[in-house]
C-alpha atoms as a PDB file:
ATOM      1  CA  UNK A   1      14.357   0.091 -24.919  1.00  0.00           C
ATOM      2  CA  UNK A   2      14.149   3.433 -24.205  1.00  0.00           C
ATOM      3  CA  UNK A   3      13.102   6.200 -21.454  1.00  0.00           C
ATOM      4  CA  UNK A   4       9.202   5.956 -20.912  1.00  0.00           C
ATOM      5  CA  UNK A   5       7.108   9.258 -20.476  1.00  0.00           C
ATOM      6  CA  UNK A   6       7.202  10.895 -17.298  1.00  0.00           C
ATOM      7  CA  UNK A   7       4.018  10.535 -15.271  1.00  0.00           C
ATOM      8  CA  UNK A   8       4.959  13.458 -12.688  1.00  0.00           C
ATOM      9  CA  UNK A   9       7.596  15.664 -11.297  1.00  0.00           C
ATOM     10  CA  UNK A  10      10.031  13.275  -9.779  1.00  0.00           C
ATOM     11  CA  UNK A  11      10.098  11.048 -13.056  1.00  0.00           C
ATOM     12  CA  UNK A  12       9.906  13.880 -15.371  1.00  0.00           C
ATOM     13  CA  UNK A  13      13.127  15.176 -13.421  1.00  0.00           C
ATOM     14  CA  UNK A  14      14.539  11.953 -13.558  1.00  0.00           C
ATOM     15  CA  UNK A  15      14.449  11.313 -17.114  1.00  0.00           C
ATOM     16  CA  UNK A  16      15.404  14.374 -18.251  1.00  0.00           C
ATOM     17  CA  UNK A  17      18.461  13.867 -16.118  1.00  0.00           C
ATOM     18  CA  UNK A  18      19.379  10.894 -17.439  1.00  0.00           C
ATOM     19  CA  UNK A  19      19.245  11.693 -21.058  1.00  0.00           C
ATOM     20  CA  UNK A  20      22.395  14.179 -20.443  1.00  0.00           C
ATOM     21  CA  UNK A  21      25.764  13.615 -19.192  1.00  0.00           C
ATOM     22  CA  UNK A  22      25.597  13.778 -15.600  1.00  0.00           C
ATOM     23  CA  UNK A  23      26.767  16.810 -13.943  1.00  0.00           C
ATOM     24  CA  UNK A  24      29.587  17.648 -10.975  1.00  0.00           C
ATOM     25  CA  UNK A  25      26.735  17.181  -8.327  1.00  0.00           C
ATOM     26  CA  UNK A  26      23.526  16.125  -9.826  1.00  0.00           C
ATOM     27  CA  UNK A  27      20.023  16.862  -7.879  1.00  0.00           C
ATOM     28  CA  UNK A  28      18.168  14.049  -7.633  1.00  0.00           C
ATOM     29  CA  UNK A  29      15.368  14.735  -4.698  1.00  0.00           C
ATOM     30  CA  UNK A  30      12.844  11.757  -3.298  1.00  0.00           C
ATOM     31  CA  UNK A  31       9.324  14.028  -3.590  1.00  0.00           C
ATOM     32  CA  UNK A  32       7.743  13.257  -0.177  1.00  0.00           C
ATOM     33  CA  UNK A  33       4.434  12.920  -2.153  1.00  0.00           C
ATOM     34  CA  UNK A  34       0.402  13.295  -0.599  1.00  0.00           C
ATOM     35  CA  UNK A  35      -0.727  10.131  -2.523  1.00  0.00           C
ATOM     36  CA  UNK A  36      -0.447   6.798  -0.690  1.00  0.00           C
ATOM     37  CA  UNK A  37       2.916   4.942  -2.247  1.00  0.00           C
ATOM     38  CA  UNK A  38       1.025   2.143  -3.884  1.00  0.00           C
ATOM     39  CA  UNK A  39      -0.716   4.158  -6.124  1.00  0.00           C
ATOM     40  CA  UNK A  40       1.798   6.772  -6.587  1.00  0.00           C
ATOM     41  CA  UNK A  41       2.080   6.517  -9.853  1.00  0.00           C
ATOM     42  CA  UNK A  42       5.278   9.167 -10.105  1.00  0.00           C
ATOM     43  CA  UNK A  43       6.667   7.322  -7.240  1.00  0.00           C
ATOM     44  CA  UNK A  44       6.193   3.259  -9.102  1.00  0.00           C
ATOM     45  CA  UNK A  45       7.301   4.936 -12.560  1.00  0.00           C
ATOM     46  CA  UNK A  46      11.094   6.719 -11.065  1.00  0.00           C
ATOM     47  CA  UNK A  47      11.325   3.104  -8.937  1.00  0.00           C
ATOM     48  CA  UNK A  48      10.624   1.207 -11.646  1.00  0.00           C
ATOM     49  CA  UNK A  49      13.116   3.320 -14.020  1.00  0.00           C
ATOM     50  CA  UNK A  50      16.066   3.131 -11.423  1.00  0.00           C
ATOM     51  CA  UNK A  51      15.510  -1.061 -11.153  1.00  0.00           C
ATOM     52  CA  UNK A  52      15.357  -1.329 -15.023  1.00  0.00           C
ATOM     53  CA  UNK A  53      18.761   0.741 -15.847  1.00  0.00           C
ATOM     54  CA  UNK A  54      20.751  -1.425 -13.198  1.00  0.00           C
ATOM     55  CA  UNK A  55      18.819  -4.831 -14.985  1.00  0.00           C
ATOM     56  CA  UNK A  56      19.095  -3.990 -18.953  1.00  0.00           C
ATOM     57  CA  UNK A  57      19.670  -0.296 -19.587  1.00  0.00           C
ATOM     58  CA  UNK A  58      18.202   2.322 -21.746  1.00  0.00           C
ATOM     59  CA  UNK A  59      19.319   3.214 -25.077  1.00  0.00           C
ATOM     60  CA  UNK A  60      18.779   6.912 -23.998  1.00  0.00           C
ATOM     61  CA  UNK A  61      20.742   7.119 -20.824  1.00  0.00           C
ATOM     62  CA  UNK A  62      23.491   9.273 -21.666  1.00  0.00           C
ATOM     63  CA  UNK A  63      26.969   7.703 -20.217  1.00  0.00           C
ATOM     64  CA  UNK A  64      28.139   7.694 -16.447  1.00  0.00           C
ATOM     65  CA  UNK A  65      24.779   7.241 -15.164  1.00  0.00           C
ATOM     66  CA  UNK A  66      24.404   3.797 -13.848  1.00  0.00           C
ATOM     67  CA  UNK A  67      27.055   3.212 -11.450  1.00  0.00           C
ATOM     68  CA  UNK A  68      26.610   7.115 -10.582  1.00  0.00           C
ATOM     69  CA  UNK A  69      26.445   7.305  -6.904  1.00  0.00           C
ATOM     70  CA  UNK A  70      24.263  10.217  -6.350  1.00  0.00           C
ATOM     71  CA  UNK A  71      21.426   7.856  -8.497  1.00  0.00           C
ATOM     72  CA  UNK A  72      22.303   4.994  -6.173  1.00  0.00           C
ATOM     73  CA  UNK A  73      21.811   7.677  -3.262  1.00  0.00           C
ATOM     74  CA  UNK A  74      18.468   8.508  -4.841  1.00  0.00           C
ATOM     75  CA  UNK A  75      17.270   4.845  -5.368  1.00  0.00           C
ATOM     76  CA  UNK A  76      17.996   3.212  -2.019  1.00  0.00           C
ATOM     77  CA  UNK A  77      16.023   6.466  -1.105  1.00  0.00           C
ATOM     78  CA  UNK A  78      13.334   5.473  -3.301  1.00  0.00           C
ATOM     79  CA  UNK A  79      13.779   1.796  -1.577  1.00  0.00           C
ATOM     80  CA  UNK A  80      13.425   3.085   1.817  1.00  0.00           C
ATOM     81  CA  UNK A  81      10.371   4.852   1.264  1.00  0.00           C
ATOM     82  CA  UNK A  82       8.956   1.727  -0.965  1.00  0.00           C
ATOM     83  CA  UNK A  83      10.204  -0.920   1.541  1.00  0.00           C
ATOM     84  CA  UNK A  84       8.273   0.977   4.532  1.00  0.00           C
ATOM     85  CA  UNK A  85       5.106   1.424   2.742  1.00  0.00           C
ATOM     86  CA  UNK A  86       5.439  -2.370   1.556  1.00  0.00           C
ATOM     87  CA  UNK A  87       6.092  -3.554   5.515  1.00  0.00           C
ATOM     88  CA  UNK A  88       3.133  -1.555   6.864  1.00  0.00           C
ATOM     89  CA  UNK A  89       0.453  -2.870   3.920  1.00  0.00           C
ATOM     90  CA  UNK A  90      -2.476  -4.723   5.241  1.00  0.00           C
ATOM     91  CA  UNK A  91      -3.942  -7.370   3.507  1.00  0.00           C
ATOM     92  CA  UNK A  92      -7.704  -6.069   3.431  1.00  0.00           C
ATOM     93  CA  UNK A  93      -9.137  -6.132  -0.255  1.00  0.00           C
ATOM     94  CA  UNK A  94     -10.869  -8.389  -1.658  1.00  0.00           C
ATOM     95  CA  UNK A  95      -9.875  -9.386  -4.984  1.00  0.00           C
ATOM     96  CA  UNK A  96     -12.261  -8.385  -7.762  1.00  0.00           C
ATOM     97  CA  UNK A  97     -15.096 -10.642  -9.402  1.00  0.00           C
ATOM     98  CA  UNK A  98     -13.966 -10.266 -13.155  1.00  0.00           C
ATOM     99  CA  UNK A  99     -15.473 -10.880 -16.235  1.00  0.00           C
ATOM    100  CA  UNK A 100     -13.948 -13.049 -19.632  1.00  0.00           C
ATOM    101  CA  UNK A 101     -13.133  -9.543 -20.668  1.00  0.00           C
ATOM    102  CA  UNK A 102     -11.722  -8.302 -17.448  1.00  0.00           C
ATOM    103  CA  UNK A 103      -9.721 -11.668 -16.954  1.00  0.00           C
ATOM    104  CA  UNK A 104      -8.486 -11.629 -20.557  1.00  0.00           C
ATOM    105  CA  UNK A 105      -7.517  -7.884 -19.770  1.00  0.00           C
ATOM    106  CA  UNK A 106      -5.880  -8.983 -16.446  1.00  0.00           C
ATOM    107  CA  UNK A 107      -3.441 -11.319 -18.728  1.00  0.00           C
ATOM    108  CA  UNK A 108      -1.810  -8.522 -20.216  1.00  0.00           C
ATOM    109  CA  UNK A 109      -1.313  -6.971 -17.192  1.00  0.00           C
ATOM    110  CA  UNK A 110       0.497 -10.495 -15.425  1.00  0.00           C
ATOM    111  CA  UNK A 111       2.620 -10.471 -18.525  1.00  0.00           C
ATOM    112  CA  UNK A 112       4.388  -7.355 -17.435  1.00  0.00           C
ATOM    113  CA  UNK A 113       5.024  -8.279 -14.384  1.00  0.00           C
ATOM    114  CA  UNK A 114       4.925 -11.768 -13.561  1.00  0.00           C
ATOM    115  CA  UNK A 115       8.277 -14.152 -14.000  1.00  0.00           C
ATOM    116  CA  UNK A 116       7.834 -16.643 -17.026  1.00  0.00           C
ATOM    117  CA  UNK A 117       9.501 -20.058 -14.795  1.00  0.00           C
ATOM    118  CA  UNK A 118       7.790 -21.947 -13.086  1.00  0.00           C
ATOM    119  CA  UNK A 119       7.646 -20.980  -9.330  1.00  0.00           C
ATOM    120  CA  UNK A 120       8.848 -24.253  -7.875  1.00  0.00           C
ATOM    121  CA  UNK A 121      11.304 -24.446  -9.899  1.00  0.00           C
ATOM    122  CA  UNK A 122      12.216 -20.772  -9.138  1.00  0.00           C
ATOM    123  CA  UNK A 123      12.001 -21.039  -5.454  1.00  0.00           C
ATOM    124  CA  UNK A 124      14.714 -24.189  -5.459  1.00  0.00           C
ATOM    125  CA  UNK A 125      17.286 -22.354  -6.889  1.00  0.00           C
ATOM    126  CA  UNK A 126      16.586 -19.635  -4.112  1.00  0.00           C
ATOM    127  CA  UNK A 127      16.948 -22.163  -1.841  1.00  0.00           C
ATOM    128  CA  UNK A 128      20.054 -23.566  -3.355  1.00  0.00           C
ATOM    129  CA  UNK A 129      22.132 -20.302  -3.489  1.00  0.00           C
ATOM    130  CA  UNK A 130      20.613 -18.508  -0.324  1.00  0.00           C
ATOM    131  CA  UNK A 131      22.084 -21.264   1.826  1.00  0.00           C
ATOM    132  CA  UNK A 132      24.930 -22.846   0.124  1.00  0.00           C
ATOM    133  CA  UNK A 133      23.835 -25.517  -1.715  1.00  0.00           C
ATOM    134  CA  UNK A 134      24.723 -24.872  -4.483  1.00  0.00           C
ATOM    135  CA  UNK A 135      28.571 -23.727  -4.696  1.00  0.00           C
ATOM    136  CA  UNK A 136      28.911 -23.003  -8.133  1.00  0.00           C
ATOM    137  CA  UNK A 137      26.497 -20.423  -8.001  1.00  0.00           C
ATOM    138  CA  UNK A 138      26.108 -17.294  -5.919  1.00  0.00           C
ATOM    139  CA  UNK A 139      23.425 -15.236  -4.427  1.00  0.00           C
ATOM    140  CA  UNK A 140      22.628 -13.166  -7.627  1.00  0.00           C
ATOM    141  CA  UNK A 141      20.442 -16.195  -8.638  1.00  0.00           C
ATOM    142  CA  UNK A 142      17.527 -13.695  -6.632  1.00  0.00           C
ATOM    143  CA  UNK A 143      18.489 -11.192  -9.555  1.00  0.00           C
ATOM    144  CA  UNK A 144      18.671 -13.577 -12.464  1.00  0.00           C
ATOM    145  CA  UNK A 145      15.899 -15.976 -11.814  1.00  0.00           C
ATOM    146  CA  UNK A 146      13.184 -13.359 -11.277  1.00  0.00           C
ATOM    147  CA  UNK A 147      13.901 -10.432 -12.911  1.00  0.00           C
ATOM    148  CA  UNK A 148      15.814 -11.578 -16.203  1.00  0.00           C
ATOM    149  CA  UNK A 149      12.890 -13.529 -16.819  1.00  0.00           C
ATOM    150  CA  UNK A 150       9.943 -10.930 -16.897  1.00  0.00           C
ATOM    151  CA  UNK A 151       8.218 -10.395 -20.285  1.00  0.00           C
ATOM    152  CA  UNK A 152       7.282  -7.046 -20.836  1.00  0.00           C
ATOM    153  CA  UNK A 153       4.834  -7.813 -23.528  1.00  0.00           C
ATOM    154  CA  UNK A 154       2.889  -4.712 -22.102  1.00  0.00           C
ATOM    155  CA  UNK A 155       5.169  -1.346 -22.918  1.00  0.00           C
ATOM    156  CA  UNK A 156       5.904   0.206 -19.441  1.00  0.00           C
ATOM    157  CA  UNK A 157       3.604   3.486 -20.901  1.00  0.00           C
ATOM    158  CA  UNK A 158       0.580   1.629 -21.096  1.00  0.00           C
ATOM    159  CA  UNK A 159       1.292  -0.105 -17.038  1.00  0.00           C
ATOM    160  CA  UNK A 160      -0.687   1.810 -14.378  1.00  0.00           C
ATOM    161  CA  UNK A 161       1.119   2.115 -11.087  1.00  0.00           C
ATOM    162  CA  UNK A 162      -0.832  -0.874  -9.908  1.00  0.00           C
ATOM    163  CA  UNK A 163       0.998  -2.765 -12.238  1.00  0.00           C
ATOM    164  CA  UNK A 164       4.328  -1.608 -11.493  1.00  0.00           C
ATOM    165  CA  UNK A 165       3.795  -1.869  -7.961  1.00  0.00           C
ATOM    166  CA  UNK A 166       3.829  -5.706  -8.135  1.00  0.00           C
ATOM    167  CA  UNK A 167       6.763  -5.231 -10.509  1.00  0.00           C
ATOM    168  CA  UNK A 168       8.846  -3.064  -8.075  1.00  0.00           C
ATOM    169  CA  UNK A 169       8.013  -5.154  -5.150  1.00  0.00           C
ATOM    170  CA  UNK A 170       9.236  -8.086  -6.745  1.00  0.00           C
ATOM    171  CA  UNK A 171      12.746  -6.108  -7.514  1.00  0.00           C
ATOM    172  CA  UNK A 172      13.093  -5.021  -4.239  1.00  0.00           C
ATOM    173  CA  UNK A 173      12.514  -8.395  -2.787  1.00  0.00           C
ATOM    174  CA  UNK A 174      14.850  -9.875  -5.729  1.00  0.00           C
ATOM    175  CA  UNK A 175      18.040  -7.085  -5.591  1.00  0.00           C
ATOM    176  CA  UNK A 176      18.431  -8.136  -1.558  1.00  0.00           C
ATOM    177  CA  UNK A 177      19.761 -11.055   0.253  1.00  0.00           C
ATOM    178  CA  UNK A 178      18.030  -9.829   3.325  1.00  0.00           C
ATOM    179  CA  UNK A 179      14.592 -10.069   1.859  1.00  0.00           C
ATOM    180  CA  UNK A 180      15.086 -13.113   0.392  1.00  0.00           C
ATOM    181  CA  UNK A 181      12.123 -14.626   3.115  1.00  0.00           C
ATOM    182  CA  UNK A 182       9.641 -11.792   1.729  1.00  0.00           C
ATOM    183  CA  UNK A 183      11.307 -13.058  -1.973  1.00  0.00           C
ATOM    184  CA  UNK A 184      10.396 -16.945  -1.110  1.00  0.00           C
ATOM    185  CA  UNK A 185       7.065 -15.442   0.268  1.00  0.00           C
ATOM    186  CA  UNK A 186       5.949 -13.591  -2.684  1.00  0.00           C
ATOM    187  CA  UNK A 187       6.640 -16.258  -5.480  1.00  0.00           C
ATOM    188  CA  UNK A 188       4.807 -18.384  -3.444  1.00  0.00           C
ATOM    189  CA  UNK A 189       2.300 -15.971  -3.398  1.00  0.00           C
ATOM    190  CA  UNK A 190       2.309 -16.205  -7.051  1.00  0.00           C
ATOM    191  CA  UNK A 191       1.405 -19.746  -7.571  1.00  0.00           C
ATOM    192  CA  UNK A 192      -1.662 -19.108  -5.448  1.00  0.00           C
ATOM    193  CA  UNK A 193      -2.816 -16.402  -7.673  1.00  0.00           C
ATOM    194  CA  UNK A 194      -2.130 -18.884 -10.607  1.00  0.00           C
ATOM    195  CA  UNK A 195      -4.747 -21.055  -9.391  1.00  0.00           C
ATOM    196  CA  UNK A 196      -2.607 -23.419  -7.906  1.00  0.00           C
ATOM    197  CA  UNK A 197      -4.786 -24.880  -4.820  1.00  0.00           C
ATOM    198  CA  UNK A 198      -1.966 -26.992  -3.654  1.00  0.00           C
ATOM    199  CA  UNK A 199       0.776 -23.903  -3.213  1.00  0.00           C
ATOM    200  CA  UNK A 200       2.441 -24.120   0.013  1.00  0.00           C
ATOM    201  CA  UNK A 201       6.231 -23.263   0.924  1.00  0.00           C
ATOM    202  CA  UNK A 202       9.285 -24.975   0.722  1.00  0.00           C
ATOM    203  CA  UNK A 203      10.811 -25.512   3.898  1.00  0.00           C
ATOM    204  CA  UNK A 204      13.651 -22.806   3.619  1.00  0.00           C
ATOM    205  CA  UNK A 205      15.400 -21.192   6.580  1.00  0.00           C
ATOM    206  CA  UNK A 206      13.758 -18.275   6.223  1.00  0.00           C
ATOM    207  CA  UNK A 207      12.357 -15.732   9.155  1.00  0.00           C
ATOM    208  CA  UNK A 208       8.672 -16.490   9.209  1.00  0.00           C
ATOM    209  CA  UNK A 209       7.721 -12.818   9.142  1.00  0.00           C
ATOM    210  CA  UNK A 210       9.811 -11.702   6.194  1.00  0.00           C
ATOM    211  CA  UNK A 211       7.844 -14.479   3.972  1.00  0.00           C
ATOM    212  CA  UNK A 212       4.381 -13.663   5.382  1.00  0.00           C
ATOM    213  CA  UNK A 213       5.818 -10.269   4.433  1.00  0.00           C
ATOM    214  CA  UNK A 214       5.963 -11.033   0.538  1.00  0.00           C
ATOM    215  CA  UNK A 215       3.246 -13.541   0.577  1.00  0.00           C
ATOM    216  CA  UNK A 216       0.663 -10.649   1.602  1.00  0.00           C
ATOM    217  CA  UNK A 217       2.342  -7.677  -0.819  1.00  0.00           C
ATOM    218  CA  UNK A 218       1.894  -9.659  -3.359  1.00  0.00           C
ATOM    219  CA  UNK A 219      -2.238 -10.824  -2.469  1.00  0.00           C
ATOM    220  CA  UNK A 220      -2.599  -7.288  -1.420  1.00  0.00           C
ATOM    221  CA  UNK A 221      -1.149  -5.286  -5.116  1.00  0.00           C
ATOM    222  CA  UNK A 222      -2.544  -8.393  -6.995  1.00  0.00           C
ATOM    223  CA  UNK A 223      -5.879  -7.973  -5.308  1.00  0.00           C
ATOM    224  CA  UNK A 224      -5.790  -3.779  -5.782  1.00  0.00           C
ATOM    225  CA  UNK A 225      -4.930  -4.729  -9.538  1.00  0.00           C
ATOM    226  CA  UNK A 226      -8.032  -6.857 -10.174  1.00  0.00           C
ATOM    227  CA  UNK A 227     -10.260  -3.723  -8.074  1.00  0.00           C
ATOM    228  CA  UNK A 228      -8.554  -1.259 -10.639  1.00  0.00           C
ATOM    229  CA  UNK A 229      -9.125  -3.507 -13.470  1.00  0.00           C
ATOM    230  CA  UNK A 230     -12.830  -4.322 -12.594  1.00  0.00           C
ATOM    231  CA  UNK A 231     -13.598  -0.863 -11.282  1.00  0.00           C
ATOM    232  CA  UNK A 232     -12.096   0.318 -15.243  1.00  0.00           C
ATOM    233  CA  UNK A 233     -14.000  -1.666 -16.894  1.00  0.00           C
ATOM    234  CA  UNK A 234     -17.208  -1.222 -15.230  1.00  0.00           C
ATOM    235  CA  UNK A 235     -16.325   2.837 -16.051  1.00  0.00           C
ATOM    236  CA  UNK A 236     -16.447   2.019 -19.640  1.00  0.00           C
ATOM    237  CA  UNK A 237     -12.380   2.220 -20.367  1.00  0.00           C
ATOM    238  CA  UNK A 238      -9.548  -0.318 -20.268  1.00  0.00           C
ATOM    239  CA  UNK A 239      -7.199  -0.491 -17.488  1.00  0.00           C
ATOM    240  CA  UNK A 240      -4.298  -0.379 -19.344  1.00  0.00           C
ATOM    241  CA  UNK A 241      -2.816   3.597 -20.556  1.00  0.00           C
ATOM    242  CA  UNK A 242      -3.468   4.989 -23.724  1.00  0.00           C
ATOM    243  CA  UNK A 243      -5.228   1.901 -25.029  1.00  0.00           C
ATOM    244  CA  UNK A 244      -8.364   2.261 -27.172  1.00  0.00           C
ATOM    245  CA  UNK A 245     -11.367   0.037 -25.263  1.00  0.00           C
ATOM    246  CA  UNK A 246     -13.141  -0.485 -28.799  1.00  0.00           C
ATOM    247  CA  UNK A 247     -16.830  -1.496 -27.230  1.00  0.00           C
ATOM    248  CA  UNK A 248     -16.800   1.898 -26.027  1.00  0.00           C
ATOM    249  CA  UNK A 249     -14.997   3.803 -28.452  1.00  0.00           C
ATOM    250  CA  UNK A 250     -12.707   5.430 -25.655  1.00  0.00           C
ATOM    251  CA  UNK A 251      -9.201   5.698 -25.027  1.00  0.00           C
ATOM    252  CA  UNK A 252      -7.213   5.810 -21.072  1.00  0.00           C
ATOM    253  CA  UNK A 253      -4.792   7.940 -20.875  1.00  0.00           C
ATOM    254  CA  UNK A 254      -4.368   7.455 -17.372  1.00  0.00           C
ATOM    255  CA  UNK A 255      -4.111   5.335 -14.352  1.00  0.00           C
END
């Protein structure tokens, strides 16, 4: 895989960055932005690039960049900023009345971001290695069994930051034992949105706030994803970038 587009200053610095050898004391700066983080699409893109080179790399990333410490300066930056924005999200909209075309186009979007296992099954193994039941096993398990899994069918240059926000939410949740309540909260989260009516948590030790945390992200992004898909279609273009909407004869080129 290699280095998407740039969708604004901080990626476009980013990736140009990355493609050469990194210097004595590279600049990487956290843009303080004016748009709201969830739909900062700049902000989801550079996130989403800094989670993907410590998961599976880039063939374009010029050596000495991933374990570079001024990047893993600039991501927990990134983090901070996400992780705040994430904490103080309410969960207000309503998710969006789609149509057969809207849900079909909807599907493309979940298979970007959504993990491929089965959440019970998923949340278990959470269980297991977050409080010792497992001994053969560590902790990473919040790393391997959500994120190793994901299916970018979608390429990340046709996502809108909608889409990547649920993906980078996700990471954050999955890259830190702390989180892993907001991690049991969001998967859980996820078998709602599937349609299952009998979702409900397992009883894990976790702090009560931290999953109500990731069980509302994720309702919240998923239900600004099926606004931005709805409100796209109704415009006359698809929701995904640079994808020709062929009833229309149009093509997005943004978010």
């Amino acid at each position: 895989m290699r280095l998407p587009a740039p969708r604004g200053h901080m990626s476009s610095a980013l990736i140009s960055a990355l493609r050469t050898p990194p210097p004595a004391r590279p600049a990487l700066l956290v843009s303080a932005g004016t748009r709201d983080v969830h739909a900062d699409d700049d902000l989801q893109l550079t996130l989403w690039i800094c989670y993907e080179l410590r998961m599976r790399g880039f063939d374009d990333v010029a050596d000495g960049w991933q374990d570079h410490p001024a990047l893993a300066q600039f991501h927990t930056a990134l983090e901070q900023r996400w992780e705040t924005g994430l904490r103080a999200l309410p969960e207000v909209t309503a998710p969006a009345v789609l149509t057969e075309e809207g849900l079909a186009e909807l599907r493309r979007h979940h298979a970007f971001w959504r993990p491929r296992r089965e959440m019970r099954s998923a949340l278990r193994d959470i269980h297991g290695d977050a409080y010792g039941s497992r001994s053969a096993r560590t902790h990473s398990v919040l790393f391997t069994v959500t994120l190793r899994d994901l299916d970018p069918a979608v390429g990340v240059d046709e996502v809108p930051g909608p889409t990547l926000a649920l993906a980078n939410a996700l990471s954050l949740f999955g890259f830190h034992q702390r989180l892993v309540g907001a991690l049991v909260g969001f998967l859980t989260a996820v078998d709602t949105i599937g349609g299952d009516p009998f979702a409900q948590l397992l009883p894990v030790q976790c702090p009560p706030d931290d999953v109500r945390l990731g069980f509302t992200v994720c309702h919240e992004l998923h239900a600004r994803l099926t606004q931005h898909v709805g409100a796209s279609l109704q415009a006359g273009r698809t929701s995904l970038r640079g994808r020709w909407l062929a009833s229309h004869g149009r093509i997005n080129v943004g978010c």
